[in-house]
C-alpha atoms as a PDB file:
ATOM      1  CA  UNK A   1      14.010  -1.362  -8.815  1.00  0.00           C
ATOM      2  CA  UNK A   2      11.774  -3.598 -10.654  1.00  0.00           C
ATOM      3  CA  UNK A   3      10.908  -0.852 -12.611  1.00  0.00           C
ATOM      4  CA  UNK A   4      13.773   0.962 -13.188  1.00  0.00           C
ATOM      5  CA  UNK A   5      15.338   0.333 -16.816  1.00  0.00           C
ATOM      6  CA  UNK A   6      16.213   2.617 -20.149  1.00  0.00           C
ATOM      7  CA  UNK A   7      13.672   4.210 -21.808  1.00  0.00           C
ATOM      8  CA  UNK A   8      11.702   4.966 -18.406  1.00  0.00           C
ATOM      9  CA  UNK A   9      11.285   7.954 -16.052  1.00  0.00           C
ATOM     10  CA  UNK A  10      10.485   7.338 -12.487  1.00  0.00           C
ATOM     11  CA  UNK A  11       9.368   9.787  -9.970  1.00  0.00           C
ATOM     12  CA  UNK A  12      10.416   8.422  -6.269  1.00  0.00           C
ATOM     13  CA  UNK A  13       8.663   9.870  -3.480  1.00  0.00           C
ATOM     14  CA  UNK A  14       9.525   9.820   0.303  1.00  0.00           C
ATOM     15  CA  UNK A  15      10.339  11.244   3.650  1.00  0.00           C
ATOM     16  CA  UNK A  16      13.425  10.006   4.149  1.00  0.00           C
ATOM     17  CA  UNK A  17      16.073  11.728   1.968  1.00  0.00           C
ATOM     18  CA  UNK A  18      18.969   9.717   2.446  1.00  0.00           C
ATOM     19  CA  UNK A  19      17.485   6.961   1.297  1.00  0.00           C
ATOM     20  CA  UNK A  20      15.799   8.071  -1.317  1.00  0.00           C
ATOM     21  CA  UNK A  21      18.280   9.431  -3.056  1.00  0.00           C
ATOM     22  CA  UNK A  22      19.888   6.209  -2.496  1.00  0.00           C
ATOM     23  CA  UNK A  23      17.374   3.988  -3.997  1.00  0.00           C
ATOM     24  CA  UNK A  24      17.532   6.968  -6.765  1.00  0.00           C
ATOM     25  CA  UNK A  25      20.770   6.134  -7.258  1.00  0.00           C
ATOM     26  CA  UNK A  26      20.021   2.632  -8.251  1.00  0.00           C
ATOM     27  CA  UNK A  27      17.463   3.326 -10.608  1.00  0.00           C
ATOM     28  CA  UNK A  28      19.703   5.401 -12.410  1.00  0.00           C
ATOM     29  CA  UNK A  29      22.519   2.782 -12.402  1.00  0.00           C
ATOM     30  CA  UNK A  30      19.851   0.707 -14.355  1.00  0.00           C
ATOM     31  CA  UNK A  31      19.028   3.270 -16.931  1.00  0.00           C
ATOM     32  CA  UNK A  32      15.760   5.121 -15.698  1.00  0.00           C
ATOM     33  CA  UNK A  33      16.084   8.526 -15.923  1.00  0.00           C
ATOM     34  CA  UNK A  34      14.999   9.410 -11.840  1.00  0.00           C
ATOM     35  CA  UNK A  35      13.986  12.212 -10.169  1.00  0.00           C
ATOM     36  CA  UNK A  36      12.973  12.719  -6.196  1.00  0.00           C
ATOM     37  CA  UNK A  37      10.949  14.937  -4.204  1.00  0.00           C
ATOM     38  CA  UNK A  38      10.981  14.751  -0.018  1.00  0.00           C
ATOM     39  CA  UNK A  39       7.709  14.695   1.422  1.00  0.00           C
ATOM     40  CA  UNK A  40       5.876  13.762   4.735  1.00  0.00           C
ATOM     41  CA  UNK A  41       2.045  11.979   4.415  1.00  0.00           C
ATOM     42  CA  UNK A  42       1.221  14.006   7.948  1.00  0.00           C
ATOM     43  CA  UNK A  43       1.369  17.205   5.944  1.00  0.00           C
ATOM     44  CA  UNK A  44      -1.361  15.712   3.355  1.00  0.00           C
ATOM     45  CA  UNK A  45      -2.065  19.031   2.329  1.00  0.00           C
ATOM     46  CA  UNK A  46       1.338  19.889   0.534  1.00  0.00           C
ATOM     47  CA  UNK A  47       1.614  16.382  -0.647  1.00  0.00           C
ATOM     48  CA  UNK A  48      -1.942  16.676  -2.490  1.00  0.00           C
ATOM     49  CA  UNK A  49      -0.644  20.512  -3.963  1.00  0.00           C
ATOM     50  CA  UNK A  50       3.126  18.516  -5.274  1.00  0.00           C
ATOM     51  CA  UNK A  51       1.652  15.376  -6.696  1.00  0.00           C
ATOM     52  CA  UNK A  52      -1.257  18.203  -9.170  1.00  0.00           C
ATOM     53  CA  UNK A  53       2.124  19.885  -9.565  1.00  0.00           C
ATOM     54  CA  UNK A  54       4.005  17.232 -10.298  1.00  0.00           C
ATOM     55  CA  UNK A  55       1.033  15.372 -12.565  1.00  0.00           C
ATOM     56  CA  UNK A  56       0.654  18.401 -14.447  1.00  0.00           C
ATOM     57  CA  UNK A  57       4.230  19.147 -15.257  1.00  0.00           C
ATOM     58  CA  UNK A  58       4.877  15.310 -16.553  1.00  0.00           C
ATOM     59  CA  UNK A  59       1.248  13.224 -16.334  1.00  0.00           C
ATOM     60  CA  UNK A  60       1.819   9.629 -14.475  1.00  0.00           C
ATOM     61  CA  UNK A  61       0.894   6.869 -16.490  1.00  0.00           C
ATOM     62  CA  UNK A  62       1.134   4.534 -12.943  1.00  0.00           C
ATOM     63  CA  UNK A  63       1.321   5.120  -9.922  1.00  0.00           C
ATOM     64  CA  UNK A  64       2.649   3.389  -6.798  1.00  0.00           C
ATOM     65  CA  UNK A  65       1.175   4.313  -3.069  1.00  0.00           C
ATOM     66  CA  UNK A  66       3.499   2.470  -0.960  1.00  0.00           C
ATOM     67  CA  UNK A  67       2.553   3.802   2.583  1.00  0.00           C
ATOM     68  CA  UNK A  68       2.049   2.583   5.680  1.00  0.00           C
ATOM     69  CA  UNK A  69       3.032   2.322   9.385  1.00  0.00           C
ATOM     70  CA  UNK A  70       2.478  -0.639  11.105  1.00  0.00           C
ATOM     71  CA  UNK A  71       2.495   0.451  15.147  1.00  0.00           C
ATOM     72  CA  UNK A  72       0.854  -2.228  17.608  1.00  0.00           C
ATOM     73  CA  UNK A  73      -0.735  -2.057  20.659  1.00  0.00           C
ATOM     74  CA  UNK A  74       1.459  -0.589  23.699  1.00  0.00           C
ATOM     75  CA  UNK A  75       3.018  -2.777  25.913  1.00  0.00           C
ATOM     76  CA  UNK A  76       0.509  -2.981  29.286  1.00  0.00           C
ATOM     77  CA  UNK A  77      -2.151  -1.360  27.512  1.00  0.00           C
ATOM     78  CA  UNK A  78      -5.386  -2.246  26.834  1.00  0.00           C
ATOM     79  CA  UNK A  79      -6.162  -0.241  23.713  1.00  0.00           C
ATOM     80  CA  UNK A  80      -4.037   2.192  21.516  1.00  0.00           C
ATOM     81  CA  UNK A  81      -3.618   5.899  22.562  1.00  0.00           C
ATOM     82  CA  UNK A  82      -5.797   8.066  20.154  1.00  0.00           C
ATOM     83  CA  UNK A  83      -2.844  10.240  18.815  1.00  0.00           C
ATOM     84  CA  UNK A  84      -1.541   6.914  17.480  1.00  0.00           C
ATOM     85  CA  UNK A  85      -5.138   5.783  15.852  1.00  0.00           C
ATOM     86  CA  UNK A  86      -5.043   9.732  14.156  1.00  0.00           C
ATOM     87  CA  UNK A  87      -1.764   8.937  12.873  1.00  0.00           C
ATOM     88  CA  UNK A  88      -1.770   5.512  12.288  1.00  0.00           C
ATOM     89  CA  UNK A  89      -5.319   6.390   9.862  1.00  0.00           C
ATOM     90  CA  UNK A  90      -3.784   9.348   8.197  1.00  0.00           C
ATOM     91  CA  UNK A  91      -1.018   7.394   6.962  1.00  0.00           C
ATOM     92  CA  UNK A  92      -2.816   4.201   6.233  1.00  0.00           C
ATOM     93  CA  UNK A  93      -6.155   5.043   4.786  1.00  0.00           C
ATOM     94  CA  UNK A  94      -6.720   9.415   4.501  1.00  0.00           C
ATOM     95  CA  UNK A  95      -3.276   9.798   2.516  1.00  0.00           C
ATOM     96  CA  UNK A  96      -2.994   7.094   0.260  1.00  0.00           C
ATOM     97  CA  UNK A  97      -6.751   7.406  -0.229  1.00  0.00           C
ATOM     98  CA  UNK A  98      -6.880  11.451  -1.313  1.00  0.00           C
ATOM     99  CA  UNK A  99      -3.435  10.980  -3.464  1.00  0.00           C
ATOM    100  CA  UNK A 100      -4.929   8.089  -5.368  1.00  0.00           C
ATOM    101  CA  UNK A 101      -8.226  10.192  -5.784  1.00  0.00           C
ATOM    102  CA  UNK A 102      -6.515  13.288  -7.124  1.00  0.00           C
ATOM    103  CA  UNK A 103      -4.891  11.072  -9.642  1.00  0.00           C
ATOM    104  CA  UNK A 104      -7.832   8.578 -10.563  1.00  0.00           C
ATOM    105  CA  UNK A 105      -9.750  11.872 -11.732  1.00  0.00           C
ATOM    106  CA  UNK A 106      -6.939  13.125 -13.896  1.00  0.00           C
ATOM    107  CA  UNK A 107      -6.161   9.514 -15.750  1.00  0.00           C
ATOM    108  CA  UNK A 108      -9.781   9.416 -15.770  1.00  0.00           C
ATOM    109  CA  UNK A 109      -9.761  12.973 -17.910  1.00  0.00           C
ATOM    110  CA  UNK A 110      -6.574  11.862 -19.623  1.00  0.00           C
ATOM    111  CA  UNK A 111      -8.639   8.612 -20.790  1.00  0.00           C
ATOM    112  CA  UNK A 112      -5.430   5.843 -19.108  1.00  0.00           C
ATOM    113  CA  UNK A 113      -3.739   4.980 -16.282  1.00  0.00           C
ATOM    114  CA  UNK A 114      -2.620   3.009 -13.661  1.00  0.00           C
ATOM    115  CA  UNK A 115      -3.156   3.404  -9.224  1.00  0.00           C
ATOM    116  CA  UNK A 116      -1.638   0.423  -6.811  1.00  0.00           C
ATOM    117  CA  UNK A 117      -2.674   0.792  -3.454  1.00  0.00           C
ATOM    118  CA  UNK A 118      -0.844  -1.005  -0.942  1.00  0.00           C
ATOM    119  CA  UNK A 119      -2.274  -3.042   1.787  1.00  0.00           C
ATOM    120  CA  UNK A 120      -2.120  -5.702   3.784  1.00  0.00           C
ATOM    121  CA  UNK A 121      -3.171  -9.232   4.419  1.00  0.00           C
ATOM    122  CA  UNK A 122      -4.239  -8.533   8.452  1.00  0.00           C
ATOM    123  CA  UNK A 123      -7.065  -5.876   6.812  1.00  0.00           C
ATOM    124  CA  UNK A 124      -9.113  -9.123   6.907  1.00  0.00           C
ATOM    125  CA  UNK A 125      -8.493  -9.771  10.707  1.00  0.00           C
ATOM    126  CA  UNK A 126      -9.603  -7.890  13.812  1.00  0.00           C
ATOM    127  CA  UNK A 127      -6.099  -7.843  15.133  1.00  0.00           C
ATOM    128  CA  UNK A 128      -7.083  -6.796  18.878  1.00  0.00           C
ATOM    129  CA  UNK A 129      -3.459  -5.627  18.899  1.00  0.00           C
ATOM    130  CA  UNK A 130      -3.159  -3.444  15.842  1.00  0.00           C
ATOM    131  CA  UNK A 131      -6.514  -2.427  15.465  1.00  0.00           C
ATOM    132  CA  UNK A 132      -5.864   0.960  14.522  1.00  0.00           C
ATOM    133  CA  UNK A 133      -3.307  -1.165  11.858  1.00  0.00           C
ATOM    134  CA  UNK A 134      -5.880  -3.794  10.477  1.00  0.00           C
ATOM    135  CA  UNK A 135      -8.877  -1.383  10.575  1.00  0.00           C
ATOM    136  CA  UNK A 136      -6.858   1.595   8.945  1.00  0.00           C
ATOM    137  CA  UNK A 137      -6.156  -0.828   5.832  1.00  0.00           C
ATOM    138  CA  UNK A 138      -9.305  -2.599   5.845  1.00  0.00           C
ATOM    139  CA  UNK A 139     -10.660   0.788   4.968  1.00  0.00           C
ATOM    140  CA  UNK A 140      -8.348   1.685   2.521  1.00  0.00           C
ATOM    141  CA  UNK A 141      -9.455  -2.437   0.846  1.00  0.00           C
ATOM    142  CA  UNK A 142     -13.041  -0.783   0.622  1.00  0.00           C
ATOM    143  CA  UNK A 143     -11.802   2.439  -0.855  1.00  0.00           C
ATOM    144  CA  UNK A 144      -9.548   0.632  -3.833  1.00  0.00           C
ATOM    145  CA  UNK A 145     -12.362  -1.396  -4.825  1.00  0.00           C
ATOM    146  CA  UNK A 146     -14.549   1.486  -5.122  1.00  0.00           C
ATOM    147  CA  UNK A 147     -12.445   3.621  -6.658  1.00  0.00           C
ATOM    148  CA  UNK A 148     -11.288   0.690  -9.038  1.00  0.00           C
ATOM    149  CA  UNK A 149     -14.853   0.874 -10.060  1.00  0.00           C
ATOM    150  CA  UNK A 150     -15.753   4.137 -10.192  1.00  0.00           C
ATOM    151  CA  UNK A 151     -12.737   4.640 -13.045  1.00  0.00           C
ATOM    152  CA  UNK A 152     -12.972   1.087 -14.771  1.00  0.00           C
ATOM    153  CA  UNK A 153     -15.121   2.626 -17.860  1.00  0.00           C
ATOM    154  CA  UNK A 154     -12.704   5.644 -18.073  1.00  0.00           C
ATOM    155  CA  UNK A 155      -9.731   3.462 -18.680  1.00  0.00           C
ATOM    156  CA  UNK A 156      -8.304   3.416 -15.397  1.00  0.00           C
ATOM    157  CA  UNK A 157      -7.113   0.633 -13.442  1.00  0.00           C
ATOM    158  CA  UNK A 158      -6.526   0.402  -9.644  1.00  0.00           C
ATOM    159  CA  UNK A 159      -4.849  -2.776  -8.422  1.00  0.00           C
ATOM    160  CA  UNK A 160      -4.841  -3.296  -4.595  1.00  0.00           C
ATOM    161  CA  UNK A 161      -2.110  -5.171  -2.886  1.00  0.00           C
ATOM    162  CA  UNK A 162      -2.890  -7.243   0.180  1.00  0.00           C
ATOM    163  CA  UNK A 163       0.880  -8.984   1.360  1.00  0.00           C
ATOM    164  CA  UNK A 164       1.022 -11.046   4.230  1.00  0.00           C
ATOM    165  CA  UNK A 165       4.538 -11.845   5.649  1.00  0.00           C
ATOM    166  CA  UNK A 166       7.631 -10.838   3.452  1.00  0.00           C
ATOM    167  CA  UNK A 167      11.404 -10.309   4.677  1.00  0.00           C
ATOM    168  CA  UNK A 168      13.915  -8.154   3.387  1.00  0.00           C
ATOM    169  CA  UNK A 169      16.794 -10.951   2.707  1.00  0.00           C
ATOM    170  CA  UNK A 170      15.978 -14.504   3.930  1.00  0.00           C
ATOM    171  CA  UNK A 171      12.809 -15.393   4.901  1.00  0.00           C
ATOM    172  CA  UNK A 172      12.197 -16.875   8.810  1.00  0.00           C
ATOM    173  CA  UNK A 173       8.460 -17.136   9.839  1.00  0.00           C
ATOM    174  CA  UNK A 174       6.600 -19.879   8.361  1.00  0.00           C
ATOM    175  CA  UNK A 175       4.610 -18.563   5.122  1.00  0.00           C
ATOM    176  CA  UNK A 176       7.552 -16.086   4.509  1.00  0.00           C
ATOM    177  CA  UNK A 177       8.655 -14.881   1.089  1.00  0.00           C
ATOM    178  CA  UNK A 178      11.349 -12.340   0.044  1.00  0.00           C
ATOM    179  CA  UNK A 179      10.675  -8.628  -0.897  1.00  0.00           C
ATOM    180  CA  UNK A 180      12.071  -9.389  -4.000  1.00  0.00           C
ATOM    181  CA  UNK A 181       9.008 -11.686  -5.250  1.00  0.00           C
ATOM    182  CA  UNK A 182       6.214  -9.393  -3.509  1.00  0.00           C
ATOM    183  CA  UNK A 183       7.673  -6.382  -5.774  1.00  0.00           C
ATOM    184  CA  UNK A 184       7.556  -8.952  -8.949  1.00  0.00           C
ATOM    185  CA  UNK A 185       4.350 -10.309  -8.430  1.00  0.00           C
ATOM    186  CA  UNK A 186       3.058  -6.876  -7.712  1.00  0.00           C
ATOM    187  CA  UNK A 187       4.794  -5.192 -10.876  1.00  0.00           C
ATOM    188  CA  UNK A 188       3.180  -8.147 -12.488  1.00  0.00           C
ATOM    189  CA  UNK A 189      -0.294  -7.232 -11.559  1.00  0.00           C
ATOM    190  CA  UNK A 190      -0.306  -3.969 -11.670  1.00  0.00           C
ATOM    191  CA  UNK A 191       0.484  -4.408 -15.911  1.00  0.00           C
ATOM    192  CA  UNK A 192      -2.605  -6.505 -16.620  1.00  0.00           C
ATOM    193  CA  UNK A 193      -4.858  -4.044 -14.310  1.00  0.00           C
ATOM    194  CA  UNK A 194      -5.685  -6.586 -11.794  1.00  0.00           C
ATOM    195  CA  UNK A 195      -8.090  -5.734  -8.979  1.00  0.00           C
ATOM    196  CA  UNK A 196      -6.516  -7.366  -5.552  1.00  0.00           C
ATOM    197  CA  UNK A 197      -2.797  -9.537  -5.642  1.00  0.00           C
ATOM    198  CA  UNK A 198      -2.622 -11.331  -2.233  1.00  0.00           C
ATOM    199  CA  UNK A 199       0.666 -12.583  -1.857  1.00  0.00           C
ATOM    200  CA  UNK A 200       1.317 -15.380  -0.507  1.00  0.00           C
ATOM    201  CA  UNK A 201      -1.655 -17.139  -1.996  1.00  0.00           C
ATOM    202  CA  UNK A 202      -2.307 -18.826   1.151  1.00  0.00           C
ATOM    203  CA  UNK A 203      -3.312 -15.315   2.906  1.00  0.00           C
ATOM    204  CA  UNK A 204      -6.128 -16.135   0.874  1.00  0.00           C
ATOM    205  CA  UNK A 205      -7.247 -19.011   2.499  1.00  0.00           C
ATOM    206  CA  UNK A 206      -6.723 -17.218   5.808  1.00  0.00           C
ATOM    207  CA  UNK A 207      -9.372 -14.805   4.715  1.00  0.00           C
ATOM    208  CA  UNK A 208     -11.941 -17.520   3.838  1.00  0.00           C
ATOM    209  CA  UNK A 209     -11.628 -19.153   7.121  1.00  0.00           C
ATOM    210  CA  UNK A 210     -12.208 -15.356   9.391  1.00  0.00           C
ATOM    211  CA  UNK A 211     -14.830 -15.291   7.269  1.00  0.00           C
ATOM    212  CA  UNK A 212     -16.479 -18.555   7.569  1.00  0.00           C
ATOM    213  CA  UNK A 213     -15.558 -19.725  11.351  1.00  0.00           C
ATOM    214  CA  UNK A 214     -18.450 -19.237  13.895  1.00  0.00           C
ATOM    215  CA  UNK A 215     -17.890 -15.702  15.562  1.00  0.00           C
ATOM    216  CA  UNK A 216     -16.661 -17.280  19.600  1.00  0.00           C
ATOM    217  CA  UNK A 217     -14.267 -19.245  17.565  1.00  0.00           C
ATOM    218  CA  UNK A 218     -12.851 -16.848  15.587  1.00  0.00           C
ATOM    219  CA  UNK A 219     -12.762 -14.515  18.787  1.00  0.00           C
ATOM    220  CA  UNK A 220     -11.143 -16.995  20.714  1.00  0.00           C
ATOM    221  CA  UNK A 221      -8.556 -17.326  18.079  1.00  0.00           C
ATOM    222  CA  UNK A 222      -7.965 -13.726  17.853  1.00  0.00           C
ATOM    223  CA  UNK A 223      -7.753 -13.233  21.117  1.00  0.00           C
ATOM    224  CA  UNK A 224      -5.103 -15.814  21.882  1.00  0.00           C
ATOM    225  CA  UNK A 225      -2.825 -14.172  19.354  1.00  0.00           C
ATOM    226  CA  UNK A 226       0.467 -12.808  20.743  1.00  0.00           C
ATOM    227  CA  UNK A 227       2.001  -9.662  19.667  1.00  0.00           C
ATOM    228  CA  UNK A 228       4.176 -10.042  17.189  1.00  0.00           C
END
């Protein structure tokens, strides 16, 4: 919605149809003229052949990759069941990663453009109950700042978005803020062709202190983490 005003066309992707053409609806309340397409990230294939379809028929200027599941471990298990690590990296890392490669190379040829990736503020942490979830986006961290380098001279930005806890309506946990103000700040970002938007700010701090605490602390930390 934060984009969604005259003057602009938007191009909402999803696998949900009922609520996409809900959140359609919206965007054309505000102005924007909208149009949807149904897809499913496990079927990366077709996804790949719509979006050169789709890029070809009307090029993106930017691009939003807004996927991700967020599964944890099992309860009474010690480690995730491998169909969920296939699924949890296809949707995490493989898709997002091959959609914003297919269009990095053609704003790269079209000499503009802009790619957010999103990811998450637990990529830094080695969650030992989501880490299918924390690895799966800590990969796709590495990928955006290669890619984001690999187009930077051909006038392409890629802006990677690491959010730690958000809520819907009113915010609960400690640290919380709204939807609402991750989708501005992001927005915001993504227009100047930043590199990484951590929101909160104090995710950032987080990440300094995995980084810098003595490995049995840090473990002992992790490992006294409860589900959440």
């Amino acid at each position: 919605m934060r984009l969604a005003r005259p003057g602009i066309r938007l191009s909402l992707w999803a696998r949900d149809a009922q609520r996409l053409e809900a959140t359609a609806a919206l965007c054309r309340a505000a102005g924007a003229l909208t149009t949807i397409r149904t897809i499913d990230l496990g079927q990366l294939d077709a996804a790949l052949g719509a979006l050169a379809q789709s890029d070809a028929e009307e090029p993106f200027a930017q691009a939003y990759l807004v996927a991700g599941q967020g599964d944890t471990l099992p309860s009474g298990a010690v480690v995730e069941d491998p169909a969920q690590v296939v699924r949890l990296v296809q949707v995490n890392f493989a898709a997002p990663a091959a959609l914003a490669s297919l269009l990095a190379e053609r704003m790269a040829v079209r000499g503009a453009g802009r790619i957010c990736l999103i990811g998450t503020a637990a990529a830094s942490h080695s969650l030992p109950f989501a880490a299918t979830y924390s690895g799966s986006k800590a990969g796709l961290a590495r990928f955006a700042d290669a890619l984001r380098l690999a187009v930077k001279r051909h006038g392409v930005s890629v802006t990677l978005v690491s959010p730690g806890f958000f809520a819907a309506d009113s915010p609960s946990r400690p640290g919380e803020i709204t939807a609402s103000r991750v989708a501005e700040r992001t927005v915001a970002a993504v227009a100047v062709g930043a590199a990484e938007l951590v929101v909160p700010r104090r995710f950032l701090l987080l990440r300094w202190f995995d980084r810098l605490l003595p490995r049995p602390l840090r473990d002992r930390i992790l490992l006294g983490l409860r589900l959440p």
